[in-house]
PDB file of N, CA and C in Angstrom:
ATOM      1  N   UNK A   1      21.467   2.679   1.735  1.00  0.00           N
ATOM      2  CA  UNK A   1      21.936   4.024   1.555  1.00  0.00           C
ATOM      3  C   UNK A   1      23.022   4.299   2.592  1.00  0.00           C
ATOM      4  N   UNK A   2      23.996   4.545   2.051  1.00  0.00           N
ATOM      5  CA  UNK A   2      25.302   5.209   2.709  1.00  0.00           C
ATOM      6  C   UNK A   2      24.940   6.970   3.485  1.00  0.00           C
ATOM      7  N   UNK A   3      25.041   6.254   5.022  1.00  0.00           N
ATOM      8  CA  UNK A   3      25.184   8.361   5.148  1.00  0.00           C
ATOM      9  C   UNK A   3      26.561   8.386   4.868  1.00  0.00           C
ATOM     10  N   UNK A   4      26.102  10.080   5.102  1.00  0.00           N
ATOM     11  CA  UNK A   4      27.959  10.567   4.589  1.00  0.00           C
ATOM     12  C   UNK A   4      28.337  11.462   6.196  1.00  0.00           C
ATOM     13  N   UNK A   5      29.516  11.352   6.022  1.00  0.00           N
ATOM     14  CA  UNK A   5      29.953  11.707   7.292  1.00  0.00           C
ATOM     15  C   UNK A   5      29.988  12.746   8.134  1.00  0.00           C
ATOM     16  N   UNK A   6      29.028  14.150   7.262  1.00  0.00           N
ATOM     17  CA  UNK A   6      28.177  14.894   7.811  1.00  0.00           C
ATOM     18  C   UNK A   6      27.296  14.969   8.526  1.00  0.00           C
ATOM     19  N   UNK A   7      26.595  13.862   7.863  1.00  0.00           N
ATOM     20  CA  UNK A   7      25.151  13.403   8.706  1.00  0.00           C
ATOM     21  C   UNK A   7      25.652  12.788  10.071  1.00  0.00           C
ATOM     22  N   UNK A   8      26.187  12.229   9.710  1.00  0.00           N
ATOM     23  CA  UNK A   8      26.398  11.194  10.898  1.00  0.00           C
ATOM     24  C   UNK A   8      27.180  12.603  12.273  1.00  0.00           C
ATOM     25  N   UNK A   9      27.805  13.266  11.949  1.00  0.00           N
ATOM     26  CA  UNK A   9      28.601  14.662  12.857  1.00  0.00           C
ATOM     27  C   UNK A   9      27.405  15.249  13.334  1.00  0.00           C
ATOM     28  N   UNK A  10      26.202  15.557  12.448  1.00  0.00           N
ATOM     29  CA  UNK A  10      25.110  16.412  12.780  1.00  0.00           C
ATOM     30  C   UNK A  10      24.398  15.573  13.791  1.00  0.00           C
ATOM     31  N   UNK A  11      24.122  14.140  13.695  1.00  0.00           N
ATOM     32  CA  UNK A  11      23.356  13.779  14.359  1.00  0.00           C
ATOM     33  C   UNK A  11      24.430  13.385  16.209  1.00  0.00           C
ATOM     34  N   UNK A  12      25.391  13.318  15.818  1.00  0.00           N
ATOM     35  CA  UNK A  12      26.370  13.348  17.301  1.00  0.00           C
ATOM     36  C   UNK A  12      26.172  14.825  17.656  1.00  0.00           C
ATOM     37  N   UNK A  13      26.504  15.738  17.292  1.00  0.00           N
ATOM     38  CA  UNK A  13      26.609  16.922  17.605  1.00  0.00           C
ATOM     39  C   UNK A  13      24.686  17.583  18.473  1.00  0.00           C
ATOM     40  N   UNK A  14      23.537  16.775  17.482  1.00  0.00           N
ATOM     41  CA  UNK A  14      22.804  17.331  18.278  1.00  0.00           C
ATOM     42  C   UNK A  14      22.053  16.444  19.449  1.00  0.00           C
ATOM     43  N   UNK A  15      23.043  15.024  19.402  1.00  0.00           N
ATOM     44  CA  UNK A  15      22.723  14.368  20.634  1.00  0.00           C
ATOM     45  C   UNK A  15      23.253  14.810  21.517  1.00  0.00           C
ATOM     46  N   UNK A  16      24.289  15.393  21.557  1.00  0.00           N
ATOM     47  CA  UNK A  16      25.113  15.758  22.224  1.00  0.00           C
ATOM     48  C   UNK A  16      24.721  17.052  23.558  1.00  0.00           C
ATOM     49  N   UNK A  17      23.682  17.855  22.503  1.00  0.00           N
ATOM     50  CA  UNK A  17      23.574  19.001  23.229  1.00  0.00           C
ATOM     51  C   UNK A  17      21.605  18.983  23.068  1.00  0.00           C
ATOM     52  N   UNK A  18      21.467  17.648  22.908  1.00  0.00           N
ATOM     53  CA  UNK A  18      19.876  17.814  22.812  1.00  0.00           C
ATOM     54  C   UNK A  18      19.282  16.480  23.697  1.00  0.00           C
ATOM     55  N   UNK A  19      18.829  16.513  24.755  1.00  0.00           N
ATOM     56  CA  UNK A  19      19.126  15.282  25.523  1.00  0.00           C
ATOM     57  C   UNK A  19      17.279  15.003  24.898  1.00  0.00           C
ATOM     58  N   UNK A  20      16.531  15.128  24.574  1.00  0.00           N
ATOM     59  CA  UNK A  20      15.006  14.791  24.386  1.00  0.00           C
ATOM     60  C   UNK A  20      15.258  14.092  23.069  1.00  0.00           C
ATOM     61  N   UNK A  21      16.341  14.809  21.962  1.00  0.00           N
ATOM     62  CA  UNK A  21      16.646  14.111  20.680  1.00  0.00           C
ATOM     63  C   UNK A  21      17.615  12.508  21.271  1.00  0.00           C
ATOM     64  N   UNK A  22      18.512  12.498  22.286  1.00  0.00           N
ATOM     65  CA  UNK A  22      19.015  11.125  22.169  1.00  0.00           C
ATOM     66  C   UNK A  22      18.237  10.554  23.002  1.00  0.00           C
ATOM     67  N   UNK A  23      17.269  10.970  23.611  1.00  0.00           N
ATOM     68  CA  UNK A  23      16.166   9.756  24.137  1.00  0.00           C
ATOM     69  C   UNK A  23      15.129   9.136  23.001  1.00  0.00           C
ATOM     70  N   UNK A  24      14.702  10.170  22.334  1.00  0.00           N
ATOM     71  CA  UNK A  24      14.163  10.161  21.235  1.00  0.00           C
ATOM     72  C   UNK A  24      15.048   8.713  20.262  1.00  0.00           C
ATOM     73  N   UNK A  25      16.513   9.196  19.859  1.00  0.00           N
ATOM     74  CA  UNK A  25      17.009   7.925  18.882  1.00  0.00           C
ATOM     75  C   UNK A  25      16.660   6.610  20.117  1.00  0.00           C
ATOM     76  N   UNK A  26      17.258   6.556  21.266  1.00  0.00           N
ATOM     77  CA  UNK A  26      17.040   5.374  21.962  1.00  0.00           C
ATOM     78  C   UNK A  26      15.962   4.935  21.585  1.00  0.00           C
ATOM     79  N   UNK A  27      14.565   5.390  21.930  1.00  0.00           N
ATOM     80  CA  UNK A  27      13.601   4.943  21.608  1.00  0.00           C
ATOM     81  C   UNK A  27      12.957   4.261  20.679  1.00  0.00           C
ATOM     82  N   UNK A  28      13.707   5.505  19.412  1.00  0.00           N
ATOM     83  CA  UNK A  28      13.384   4.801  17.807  1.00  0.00           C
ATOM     84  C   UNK A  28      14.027   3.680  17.716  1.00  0.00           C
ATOM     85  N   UNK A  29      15.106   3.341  18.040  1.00  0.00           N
ATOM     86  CA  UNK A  29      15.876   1.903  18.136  1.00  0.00           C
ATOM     87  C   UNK A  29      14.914   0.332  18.158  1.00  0.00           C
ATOM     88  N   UNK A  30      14.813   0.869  19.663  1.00  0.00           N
ATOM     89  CA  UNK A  30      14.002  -0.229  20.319  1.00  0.00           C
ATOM     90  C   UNK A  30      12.798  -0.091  19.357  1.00  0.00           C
ATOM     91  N   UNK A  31      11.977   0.632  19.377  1.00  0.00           N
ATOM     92  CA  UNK A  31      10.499   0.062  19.094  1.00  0.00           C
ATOM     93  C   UNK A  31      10.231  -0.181  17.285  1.00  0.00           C
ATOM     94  N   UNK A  32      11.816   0.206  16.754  1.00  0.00           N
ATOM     95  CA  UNK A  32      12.281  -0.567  15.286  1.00  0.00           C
ATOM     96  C   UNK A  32      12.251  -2.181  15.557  1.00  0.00           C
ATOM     97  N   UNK A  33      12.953  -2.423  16.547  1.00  0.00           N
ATOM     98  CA  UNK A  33      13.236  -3.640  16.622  1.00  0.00           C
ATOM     99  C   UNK A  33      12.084  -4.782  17.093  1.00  0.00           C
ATOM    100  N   UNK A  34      11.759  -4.339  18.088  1.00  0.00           N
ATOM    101  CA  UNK A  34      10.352  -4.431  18.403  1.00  0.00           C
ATOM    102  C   UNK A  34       9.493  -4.504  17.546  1.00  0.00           C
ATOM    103  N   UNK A  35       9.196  -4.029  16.340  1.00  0.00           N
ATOM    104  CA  UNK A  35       8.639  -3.701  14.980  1.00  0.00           C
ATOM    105  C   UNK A  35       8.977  -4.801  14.441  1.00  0.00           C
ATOM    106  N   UNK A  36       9.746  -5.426  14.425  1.00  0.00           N
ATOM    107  CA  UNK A  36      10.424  -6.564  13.001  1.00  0.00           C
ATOM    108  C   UNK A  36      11.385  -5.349  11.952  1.00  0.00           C
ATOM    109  N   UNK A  37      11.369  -4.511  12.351  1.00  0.00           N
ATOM    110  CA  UNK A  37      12.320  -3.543  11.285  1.00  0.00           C
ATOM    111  C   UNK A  37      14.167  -3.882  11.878  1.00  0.00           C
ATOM    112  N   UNK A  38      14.560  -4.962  12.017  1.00  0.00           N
ATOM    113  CA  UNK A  38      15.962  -5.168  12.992  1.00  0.00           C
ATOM    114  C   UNK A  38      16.862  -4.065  12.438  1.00  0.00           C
ATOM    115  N   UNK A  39      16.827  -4.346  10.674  1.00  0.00           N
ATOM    116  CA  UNK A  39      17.744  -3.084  10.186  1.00  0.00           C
ATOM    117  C   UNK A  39      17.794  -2.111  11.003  1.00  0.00           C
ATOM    118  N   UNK A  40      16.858  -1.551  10.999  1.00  0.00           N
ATOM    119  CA  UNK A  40      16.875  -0.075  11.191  1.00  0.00           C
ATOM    120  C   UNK A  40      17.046   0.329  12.809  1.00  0.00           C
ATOM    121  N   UNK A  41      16.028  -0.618  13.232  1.00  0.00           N
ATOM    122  CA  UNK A  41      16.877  -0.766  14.663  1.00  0.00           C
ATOM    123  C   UNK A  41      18.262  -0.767  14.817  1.00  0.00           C
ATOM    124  N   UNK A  42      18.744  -1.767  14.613  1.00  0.00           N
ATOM    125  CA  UNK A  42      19.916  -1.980  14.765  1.00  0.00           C
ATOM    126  C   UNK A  42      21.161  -0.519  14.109  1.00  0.00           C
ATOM    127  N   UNK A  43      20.716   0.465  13.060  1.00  0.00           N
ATOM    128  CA  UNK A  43      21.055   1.177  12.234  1.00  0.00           C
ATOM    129  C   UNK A  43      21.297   2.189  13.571  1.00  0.00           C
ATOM    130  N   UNK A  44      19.952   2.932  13.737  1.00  0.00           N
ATOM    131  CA  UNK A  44      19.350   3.759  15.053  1.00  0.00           C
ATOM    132  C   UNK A  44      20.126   3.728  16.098  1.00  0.00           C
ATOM    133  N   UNK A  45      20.143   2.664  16.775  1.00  0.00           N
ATOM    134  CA  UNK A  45      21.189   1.933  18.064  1.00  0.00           C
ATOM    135  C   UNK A  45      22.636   2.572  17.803  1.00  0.00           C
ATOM    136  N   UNK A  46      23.014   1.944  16.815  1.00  0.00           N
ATOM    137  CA  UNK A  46      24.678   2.098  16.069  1.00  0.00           C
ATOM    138  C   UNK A  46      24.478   3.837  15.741  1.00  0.00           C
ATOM    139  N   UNK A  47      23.725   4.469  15.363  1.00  0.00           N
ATOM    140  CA  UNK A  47      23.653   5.477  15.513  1.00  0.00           C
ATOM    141  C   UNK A  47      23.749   6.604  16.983  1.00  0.00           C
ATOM    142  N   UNK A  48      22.945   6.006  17.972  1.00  0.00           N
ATOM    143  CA  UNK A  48      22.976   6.441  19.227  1.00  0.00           C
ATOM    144  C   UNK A  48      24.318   5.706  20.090  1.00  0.00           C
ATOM    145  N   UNK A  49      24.896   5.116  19.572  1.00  0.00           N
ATOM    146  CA  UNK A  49      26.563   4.697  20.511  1.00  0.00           C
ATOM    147  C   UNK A  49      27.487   5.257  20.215  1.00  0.00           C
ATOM    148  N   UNK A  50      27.143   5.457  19.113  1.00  0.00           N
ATOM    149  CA  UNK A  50      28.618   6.513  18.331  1.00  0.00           C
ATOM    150  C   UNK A  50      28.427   8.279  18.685  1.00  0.00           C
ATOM    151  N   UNK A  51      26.949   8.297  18.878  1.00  0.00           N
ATOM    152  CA  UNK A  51      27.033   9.579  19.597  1.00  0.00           C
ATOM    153  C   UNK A  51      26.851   9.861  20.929  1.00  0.00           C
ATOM    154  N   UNK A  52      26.937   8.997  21.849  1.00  0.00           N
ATOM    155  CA  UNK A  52      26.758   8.985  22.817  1.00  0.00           C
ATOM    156  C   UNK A  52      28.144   8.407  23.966  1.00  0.00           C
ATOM    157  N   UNK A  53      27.853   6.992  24.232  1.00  0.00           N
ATOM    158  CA  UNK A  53      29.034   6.392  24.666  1.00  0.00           C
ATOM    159  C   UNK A  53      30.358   5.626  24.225  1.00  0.00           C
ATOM    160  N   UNK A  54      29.769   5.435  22.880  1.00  0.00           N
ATOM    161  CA  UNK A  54      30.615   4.999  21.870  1.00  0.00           C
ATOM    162  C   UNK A  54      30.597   3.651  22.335  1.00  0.00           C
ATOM    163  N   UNK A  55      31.610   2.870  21.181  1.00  0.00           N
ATOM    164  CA  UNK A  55      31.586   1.636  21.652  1.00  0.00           C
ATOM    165  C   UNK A  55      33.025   0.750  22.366  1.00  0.00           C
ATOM    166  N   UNK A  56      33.723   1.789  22.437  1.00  0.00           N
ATOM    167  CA  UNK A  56      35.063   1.776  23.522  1.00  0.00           C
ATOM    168  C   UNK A  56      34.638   1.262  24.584  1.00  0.00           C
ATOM    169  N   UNK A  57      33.534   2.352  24.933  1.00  0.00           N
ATOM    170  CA  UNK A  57      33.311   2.145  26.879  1.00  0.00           C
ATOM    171  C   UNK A  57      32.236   0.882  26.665  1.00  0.00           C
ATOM    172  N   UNK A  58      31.517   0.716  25.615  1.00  0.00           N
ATOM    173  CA  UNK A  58      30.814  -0.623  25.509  1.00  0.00           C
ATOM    174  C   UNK A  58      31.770  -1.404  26.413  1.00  0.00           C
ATOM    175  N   UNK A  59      32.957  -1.846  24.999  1.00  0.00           N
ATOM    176  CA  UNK A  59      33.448  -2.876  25.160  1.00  0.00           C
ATOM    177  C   UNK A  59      34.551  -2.937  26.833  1.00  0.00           C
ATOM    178  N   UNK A  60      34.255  -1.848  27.435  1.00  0.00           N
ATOM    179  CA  UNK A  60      34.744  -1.909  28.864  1.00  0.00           C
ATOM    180  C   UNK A  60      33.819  -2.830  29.316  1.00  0.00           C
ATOM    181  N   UNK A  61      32.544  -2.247  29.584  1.00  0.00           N
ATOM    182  CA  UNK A  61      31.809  -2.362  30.590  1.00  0.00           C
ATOM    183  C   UNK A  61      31.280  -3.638  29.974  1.00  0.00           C
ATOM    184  N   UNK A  62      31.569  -4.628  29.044  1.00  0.00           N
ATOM    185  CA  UNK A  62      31.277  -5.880  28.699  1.00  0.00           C
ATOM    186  C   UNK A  62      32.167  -6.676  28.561  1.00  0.00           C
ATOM    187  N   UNK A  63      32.943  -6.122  28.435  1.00  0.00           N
ATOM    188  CA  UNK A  63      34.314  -6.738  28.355  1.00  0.00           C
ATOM    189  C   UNK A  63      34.237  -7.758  27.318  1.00  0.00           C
ATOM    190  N   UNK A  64      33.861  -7.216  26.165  1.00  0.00           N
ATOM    191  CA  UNK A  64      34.325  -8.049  24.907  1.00  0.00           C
ATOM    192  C   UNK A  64      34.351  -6.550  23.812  1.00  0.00           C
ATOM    193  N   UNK A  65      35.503  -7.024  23.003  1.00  0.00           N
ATOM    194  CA  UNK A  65      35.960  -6.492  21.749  1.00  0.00           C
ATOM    195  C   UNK A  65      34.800  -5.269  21.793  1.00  0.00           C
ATOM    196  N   UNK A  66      35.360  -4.028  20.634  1.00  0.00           N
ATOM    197  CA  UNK A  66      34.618  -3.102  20.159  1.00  0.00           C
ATOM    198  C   UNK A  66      34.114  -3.094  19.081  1.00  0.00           C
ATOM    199  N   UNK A  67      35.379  -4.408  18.629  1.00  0.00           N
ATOM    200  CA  UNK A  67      34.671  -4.612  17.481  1.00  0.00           C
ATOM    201  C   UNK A  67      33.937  -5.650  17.287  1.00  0.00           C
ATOM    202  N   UNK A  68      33.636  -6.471  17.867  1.00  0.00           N
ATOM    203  CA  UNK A  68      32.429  -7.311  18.221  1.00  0.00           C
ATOM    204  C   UNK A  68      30.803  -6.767  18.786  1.00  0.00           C
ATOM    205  N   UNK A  69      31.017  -5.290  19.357  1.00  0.00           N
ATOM    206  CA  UNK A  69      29.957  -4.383  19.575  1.00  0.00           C
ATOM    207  C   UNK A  69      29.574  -3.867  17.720  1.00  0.00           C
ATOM    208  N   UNK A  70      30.550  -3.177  17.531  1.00  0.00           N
ATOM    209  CA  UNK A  70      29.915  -2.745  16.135  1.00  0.00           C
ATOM    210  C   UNK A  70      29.528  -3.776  15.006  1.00  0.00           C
ATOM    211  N   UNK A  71      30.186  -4.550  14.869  1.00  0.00           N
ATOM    212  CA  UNK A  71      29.598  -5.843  14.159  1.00  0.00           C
ATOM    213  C   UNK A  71      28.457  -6.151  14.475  1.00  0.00           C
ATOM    214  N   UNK A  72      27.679  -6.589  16.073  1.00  0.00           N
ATOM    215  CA  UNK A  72      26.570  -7.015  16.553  1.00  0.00           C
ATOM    216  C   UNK A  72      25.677  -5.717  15.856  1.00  0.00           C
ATOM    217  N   UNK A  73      25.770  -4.317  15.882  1.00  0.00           N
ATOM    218  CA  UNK A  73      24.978  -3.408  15.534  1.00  0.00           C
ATOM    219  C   UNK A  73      25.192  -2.863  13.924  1.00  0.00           C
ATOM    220  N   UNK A  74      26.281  -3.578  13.553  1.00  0.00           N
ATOM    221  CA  UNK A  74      26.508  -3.896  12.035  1.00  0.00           C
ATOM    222  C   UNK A  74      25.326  -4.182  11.151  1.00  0.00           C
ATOM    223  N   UNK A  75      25.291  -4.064   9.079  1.00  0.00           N
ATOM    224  CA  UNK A  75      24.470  -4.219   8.797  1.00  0.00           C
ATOM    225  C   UNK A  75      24.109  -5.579   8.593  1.00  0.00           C
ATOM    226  N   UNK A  76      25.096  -6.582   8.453  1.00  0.00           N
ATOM    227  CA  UNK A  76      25.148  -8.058   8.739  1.00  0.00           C
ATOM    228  C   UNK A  76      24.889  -8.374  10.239  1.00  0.00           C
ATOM    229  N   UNK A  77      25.516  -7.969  11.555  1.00  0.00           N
ATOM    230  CA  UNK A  77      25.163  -8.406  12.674  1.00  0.00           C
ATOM    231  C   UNK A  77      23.855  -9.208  12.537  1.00  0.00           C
ATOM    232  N   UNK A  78      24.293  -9.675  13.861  1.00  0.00           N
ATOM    233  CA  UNK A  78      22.949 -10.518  14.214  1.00  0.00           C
ATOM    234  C   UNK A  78      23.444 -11.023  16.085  1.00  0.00           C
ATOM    235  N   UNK A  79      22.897 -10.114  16.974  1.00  0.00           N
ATOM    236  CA  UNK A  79      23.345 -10.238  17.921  1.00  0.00           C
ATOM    237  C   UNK A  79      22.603 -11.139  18.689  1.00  0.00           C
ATOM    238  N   UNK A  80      22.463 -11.820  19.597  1.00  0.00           N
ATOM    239  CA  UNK A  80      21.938 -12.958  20.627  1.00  0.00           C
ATOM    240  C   UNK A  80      20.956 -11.946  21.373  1.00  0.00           C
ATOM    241  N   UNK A  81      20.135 -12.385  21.540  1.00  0.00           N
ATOM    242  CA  UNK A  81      19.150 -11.280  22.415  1.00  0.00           C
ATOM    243  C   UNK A  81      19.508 -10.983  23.635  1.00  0.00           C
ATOM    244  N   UNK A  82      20.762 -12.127  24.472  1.00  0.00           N
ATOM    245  CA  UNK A  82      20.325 -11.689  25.279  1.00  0.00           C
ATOM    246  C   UNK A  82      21.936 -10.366  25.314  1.00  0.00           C
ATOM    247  N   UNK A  83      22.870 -10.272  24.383  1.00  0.00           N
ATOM    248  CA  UNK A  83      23.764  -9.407  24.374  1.00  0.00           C
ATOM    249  C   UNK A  83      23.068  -8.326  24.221  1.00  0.00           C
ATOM    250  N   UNK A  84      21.993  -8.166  23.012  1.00  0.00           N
ATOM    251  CA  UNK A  84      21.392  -7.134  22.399  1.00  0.00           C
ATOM    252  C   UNK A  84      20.407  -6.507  23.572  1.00  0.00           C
ATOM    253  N   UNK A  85      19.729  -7.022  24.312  1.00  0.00           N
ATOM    254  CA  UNK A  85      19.398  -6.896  25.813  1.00  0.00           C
ATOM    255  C   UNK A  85      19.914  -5.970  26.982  1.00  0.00           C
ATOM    256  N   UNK A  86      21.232  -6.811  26.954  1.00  0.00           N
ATOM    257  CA  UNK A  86      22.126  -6.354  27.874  1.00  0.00           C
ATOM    258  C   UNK A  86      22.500  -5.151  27.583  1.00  0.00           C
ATOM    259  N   UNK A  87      22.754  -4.230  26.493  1.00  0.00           N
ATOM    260  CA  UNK A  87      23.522  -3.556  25.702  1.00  0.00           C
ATOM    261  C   UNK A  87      22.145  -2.453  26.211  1.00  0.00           C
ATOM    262  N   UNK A  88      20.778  -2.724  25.409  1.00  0.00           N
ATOM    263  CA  UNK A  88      19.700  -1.642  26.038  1.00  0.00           C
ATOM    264  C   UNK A  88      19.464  -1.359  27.308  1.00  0.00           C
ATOM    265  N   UNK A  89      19.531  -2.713  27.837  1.00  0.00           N
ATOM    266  CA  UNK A  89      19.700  -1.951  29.418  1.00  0.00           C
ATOM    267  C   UNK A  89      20.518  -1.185  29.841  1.00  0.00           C
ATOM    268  N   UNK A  90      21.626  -1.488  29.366  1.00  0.00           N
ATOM    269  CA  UNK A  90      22.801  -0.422  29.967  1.00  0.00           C
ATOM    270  C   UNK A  90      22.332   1.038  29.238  1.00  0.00           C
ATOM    271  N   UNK A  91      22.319   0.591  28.302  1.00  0.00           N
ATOM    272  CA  UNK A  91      22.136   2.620  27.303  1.00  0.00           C
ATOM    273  C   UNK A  91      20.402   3.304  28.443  1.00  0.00           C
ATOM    274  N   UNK A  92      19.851   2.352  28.535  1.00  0.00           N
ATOM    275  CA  UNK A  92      18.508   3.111  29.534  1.00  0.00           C
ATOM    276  C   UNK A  92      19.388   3.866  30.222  1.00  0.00           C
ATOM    277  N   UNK A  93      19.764   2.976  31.141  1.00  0.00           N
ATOM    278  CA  UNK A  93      20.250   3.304  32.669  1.00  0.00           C
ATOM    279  C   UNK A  93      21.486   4.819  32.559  1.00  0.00           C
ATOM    280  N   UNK A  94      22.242   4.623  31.414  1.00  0.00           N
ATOM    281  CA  UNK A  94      22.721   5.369  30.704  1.00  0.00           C
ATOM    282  C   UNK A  94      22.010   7.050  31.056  1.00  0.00           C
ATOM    283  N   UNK A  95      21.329   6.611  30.062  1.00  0.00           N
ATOM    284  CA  UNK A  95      20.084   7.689  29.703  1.00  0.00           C
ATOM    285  C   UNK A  95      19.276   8.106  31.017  1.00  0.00           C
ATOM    286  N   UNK A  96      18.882   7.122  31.690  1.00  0.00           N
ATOM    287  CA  UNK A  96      18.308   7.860  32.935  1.00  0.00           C
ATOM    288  C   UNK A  96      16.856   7.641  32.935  1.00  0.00           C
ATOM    289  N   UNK A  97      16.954   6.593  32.133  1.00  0.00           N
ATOM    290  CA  UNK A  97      15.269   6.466  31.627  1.00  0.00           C
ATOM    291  C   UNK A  97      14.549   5.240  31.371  1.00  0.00           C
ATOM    292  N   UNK A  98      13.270   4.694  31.577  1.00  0.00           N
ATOM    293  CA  UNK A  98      13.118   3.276  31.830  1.00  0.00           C
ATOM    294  C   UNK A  98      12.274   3.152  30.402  1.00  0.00           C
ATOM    295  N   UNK A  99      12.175   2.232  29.205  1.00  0.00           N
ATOM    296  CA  UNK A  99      11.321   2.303  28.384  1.00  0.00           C
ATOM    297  C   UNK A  99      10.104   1.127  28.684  1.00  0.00           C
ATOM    298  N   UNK A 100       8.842   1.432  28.212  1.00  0.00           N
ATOM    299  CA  UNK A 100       8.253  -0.087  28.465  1.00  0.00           C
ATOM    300  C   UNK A 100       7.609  -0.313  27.743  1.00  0.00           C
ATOM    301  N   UNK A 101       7.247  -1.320  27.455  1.00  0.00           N
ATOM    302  CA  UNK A 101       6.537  -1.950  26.356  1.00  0.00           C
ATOM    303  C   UNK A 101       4.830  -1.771  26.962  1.00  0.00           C
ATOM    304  N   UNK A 102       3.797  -1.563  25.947  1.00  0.00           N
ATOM    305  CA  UNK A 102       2.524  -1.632  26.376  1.00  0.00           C
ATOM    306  C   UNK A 102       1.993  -2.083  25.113  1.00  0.00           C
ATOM    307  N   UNK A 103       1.014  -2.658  25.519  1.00  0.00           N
ATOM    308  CA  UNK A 103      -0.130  -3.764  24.301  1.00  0.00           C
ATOM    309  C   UNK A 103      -1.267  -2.691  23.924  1.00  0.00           C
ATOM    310  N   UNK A 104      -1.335  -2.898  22.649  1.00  0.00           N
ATOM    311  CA  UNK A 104      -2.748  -1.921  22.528  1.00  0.00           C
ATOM    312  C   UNK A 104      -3.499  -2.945  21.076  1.00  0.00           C
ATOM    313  N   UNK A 105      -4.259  -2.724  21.095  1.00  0.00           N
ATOM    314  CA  UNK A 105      -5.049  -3.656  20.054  1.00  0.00           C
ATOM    315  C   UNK A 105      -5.095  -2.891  19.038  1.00  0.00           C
ATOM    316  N   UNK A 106      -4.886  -3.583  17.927  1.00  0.00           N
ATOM    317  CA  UNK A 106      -4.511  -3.763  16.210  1.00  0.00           C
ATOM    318  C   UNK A 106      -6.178  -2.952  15.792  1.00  0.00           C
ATOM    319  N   UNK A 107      -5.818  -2.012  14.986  1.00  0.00           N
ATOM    320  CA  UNK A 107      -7.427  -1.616  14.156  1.00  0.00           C
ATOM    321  C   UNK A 107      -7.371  -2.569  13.155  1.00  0.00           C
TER     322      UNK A 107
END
């Protein structure tokens, strides 16, 4: 499913001025991916860069292409873990916020 370019304004616009909602997408990202859901992870992510730091200053602070950032978070991408890694750590630190993984047993 194609968003349309409303959606996509609404959801910048209320990251923008809703800091619990873009911790919130960060989150959903990761624990998509974490999930085996990569799509949507990866969807989520690409969702939270474009409203957030974009992928300009990505490709500063990595110093490779922007468009090698959006491709990796593309619906074909397929990024190396440890880029895809690198990329969450920075958006935490970003954010101001540490996420962590915890084990809980399966019902």
């Amino acid at each position: 499913m194609t968003l349309t370019k409303d959606f996509k304004d609404t959801i910048q616009v209320r990251a923008q001025r809703d800091p619990s909602f873009r911790k919130g997408l960060l989150q959903e990202g990761v624990e998509c991916l974490l999930a085996g859901d990569v799509d949507i992870g990866k969807a989520v992510l690409r969702d939270y860069i474009n409203a957030t730091i974009g992928f300009e200053e990505l490709s500063l602070v990595f110093k490779k292409s922007s468009k090698s950032f959006m491709r990796m978070f593309g619906p074909k991408g397929n990024p190396q873990a440890s880029n895809l890694f690198a990329v969450i750590q920075y958006l935490q630190e970003q954010e101001g916020i540490h996420l962590e993984v915890k084990a809980r047993k399966v019902a």
